[in-house]
Protein backbone atom coordinates (compact mmCIF):
# COMPACT_ATOMS: atom_id res chain seq x y z
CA UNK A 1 29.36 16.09 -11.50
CA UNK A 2 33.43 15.75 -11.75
CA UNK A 3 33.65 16.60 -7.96
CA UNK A 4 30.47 14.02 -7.07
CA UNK A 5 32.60 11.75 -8.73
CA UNK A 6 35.84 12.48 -6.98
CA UNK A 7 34.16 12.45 -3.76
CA UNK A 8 32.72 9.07 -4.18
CA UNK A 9 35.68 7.51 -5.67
CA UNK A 10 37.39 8.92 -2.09
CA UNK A 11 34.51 7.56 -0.02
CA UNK A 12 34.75 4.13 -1.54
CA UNK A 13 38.97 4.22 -1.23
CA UNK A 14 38.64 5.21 2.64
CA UNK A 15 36.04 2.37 3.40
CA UNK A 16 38.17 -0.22 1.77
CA UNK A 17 40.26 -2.49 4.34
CA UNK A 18 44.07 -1.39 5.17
CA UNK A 19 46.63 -3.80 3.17
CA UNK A 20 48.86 -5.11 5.60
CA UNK A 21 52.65 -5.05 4.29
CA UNK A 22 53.78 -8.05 3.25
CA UNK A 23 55.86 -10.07 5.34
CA UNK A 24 59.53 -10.87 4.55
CA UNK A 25 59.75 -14.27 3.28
CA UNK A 26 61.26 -16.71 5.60
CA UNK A 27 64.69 -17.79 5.36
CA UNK A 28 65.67 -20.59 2.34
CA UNK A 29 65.71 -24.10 4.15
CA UNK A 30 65.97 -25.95 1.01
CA UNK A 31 68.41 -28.75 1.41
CA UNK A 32 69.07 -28.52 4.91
CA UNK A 33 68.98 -32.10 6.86
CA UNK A 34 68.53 -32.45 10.74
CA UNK A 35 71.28 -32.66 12.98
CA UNK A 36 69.83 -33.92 15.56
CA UNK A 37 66.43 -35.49 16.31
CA UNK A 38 64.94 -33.78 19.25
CA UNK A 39 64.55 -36.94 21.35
CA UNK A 40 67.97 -39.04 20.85
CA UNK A 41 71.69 -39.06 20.95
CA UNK A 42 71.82 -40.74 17.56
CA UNK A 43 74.96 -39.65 15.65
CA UNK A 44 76.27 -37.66 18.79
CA UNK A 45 78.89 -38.69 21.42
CA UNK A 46 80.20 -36.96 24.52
CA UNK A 47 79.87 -37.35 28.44
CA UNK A 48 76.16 -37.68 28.65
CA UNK A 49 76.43 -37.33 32.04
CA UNK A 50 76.82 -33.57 31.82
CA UNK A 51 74.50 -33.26 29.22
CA UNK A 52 70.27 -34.31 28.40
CA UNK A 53 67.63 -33.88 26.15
CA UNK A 54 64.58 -31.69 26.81
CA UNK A 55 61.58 -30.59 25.80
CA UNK A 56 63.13 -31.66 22.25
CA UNK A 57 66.35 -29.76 22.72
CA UNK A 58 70.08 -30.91 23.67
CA UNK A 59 70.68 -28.93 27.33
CA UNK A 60 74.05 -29.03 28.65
CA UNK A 61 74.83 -28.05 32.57
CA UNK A 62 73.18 -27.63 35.83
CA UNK A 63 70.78 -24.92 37.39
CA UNK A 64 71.49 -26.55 40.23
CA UNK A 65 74.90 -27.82 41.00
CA UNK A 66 78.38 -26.37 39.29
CA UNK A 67 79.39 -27.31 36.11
CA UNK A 68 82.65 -29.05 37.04
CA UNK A 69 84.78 -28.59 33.74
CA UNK A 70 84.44 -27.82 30.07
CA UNK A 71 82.11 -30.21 28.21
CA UNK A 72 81.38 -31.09 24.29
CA UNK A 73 78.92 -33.05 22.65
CA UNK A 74 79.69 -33.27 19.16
CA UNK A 75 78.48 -34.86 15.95
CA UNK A 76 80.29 -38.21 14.90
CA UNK A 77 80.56 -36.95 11.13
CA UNK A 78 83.13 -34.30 10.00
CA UNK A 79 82.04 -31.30 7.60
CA UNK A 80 84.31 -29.12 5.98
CA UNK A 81 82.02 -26.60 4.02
CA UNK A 82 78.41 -26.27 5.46
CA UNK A 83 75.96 -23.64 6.69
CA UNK A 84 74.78 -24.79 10.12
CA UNK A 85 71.60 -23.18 11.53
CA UNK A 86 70.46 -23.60 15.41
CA UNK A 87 68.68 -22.09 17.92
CA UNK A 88 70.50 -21.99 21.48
CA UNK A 89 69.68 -20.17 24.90
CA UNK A 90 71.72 -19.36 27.85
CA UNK A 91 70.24 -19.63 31.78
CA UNK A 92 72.19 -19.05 34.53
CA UNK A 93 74.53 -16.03 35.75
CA UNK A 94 77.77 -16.22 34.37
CA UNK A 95 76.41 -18.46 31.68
CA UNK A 96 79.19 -19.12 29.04
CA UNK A 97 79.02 -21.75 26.10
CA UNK A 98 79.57 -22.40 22.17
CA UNK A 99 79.29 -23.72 19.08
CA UNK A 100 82.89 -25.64 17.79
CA UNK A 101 83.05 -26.03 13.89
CA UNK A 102 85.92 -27.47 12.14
CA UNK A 103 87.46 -29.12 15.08
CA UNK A 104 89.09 -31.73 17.23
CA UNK A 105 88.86 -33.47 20.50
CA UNK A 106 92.23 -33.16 21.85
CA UNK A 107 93.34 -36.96 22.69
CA UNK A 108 93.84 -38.32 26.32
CA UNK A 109 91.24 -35.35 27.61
CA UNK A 110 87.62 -33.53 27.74
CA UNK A 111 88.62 -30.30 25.85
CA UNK A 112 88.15 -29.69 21.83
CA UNK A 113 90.66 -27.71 19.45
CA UNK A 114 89.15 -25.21 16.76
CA UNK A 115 87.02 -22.43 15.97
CA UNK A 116 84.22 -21.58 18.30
CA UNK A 117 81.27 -19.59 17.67
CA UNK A 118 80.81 -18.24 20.28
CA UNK A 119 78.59 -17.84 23.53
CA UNK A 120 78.06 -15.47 26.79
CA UNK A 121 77.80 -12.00 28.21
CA UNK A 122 80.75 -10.29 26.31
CA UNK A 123 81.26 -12.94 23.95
CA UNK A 124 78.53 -13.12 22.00
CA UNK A 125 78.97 -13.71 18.46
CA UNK A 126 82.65 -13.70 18.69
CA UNK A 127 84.90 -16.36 16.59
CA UNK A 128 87.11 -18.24 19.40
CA UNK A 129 90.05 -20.23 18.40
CA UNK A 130 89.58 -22.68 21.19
CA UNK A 131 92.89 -24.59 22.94
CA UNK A 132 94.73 -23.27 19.65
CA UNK A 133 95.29 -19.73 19.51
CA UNK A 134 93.52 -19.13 22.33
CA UNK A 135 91.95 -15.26 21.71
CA UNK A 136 88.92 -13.87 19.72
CA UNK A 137 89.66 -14.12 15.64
CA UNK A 138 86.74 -11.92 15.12
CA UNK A 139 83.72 -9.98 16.26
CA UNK A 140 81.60 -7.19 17.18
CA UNK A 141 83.09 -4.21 19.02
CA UNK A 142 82.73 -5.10 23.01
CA UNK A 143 79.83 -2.94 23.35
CA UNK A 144 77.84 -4.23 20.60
CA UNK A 145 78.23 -7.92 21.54
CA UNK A 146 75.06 -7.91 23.99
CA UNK A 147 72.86 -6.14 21.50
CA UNK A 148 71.34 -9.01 19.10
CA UNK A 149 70.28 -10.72 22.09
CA UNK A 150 67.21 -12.16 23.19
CA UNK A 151 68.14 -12.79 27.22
CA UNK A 152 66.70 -16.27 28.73
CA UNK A 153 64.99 -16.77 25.34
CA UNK A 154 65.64 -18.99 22.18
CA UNK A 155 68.20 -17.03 20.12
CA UNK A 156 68.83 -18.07 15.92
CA UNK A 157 72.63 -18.65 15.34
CA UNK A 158 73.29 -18.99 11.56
CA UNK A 159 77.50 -20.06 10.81
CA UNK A 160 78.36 -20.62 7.58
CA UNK A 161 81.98 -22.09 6.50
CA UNK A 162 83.09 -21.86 3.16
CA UNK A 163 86.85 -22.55 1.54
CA UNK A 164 89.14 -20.22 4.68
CA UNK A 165 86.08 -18.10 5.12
CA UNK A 166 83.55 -18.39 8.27
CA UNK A 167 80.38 -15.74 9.16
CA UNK A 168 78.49 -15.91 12.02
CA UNK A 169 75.44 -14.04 12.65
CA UNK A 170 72.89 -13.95 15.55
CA UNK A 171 69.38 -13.67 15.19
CA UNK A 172 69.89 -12.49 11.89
CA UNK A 173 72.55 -9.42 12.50
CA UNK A 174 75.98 -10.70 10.88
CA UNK A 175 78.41 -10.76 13.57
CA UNK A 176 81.95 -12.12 11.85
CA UNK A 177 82.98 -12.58 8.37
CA UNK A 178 86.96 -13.56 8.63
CA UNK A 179 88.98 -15.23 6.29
CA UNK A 180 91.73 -17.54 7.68
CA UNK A 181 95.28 -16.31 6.46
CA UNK A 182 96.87 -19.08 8.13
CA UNK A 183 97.16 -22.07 5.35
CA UNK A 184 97.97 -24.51 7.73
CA UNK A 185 94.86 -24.52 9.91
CA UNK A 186 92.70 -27.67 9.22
CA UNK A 187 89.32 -26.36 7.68
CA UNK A 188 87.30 -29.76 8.00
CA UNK A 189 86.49 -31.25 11.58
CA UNK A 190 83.64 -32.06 14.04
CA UNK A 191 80.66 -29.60 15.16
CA UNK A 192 80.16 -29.77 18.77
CA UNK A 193 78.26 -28.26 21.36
CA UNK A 194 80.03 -26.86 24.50
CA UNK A 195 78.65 -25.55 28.31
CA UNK A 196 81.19 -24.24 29.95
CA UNK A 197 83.04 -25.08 33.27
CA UNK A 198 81.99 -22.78 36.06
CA UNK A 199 78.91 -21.91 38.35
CA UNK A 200 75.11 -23.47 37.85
CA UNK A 201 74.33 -22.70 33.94
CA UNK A 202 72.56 -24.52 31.60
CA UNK A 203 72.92 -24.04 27.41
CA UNK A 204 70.32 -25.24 25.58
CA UNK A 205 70.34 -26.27 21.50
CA UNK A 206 67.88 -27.37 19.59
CA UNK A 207 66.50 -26.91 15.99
CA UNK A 208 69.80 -28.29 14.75
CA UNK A 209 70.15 -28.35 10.94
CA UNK A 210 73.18 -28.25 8.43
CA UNK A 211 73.57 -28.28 4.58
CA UNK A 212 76.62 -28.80 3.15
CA UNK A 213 78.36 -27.00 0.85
């Protein structure tokens, strides 16, 4: 009877549907506030003739034409300690953009001053002190740079800047956690979105959101 029993307890276990594992729970968006509306300029300035708004994202560049110079589009307000959280995708050979954070326009021109997260085939990921320092602050080895990537697809880019310290990650693989040693480096500025002078590219943005800090 003890081995009837057995068996049917087995027979009724393998007829029973397979539990699926559960699924990670999405990522905390609580008390994050849009950045930017997916159909309007509001709150943004820049040279909107080298950048437009599509299919509900901010698209910067030319498939079609060179990109004559380095372009920003950047939020009017300033932010000094936020997480920022976007979604951005590169088309084009040679395609090379960025996110600035804490940052300037220089005066009299088109370029911007700061940190840059980053954009572009051996870039990716990096922390760029744009028109300052002028080199990579922090990153992924060279050969890892490409590997988080989603090519010609919508790609997650999470930056988070808090007191001297910034991370970066990409599609949720940290990329950069540095701490600025330098005291006199501004850590409050603009967030602006950047396609890069050079052949027909395009950078898209969209799903722009930010809490502060």
């Amino acid at each position: 009877m003890r081995y009837l029993s057995l068996t049917l307890m087995l027979l009724v276990l393998l007829a029973l549907p397979a539990v699926a594992p559960a699924a990670p729970p999405a990522a905390d968006e609580e008390g994050f506030t849009p950045l930017f509306d997916g159909k309007s300029f509001d709150g943004w300035e820049g040279n909107l003739d080298a950048f437009r708004i599509e299919d509900g994202a901010i698209v910067g560049g030319s498939l079609t034409e060179r990109v004559p110079r380095n372009e920003f589009l950047t939020a009017k307000k300033e932010y000094a300690d936020f997480e920022l959280r976007l979604k951005f995708r590169l088309l084009g050979k040679g395609a090379n953009a960025g996110v600035q954070i804490r940052s300037r326009r220089v005066p009299e021109g088109h370029e911007m001053i700061g940190y840059q997260a980053d954009l572009g085939d051996g870039w990716w990921g990096c922390l760029y002190d744009e028109s300052r320092r002028r080199r990579v602050l922090a990153g992924p080895a060279r050969e890892e740079r490409d590997k988080p990537i989603r090519r010609n697809d919508f790609n997650d880019y999470r930056i988070r800047c808090e007191g001297r310290r910034i991370q970066l990650w990409i599609n949720g693989q940290q990329t950069v956690d540095y701490t600025e040693p330098d005291e006199s480096i501004e850590q409050t500025g603009l967030i602006g979105l950047q396609i890069h002078g050079g052949p027909p590219t395009e950078a898209w943005y969209k799903d722009i959101r930010i809490k502060e800090l």
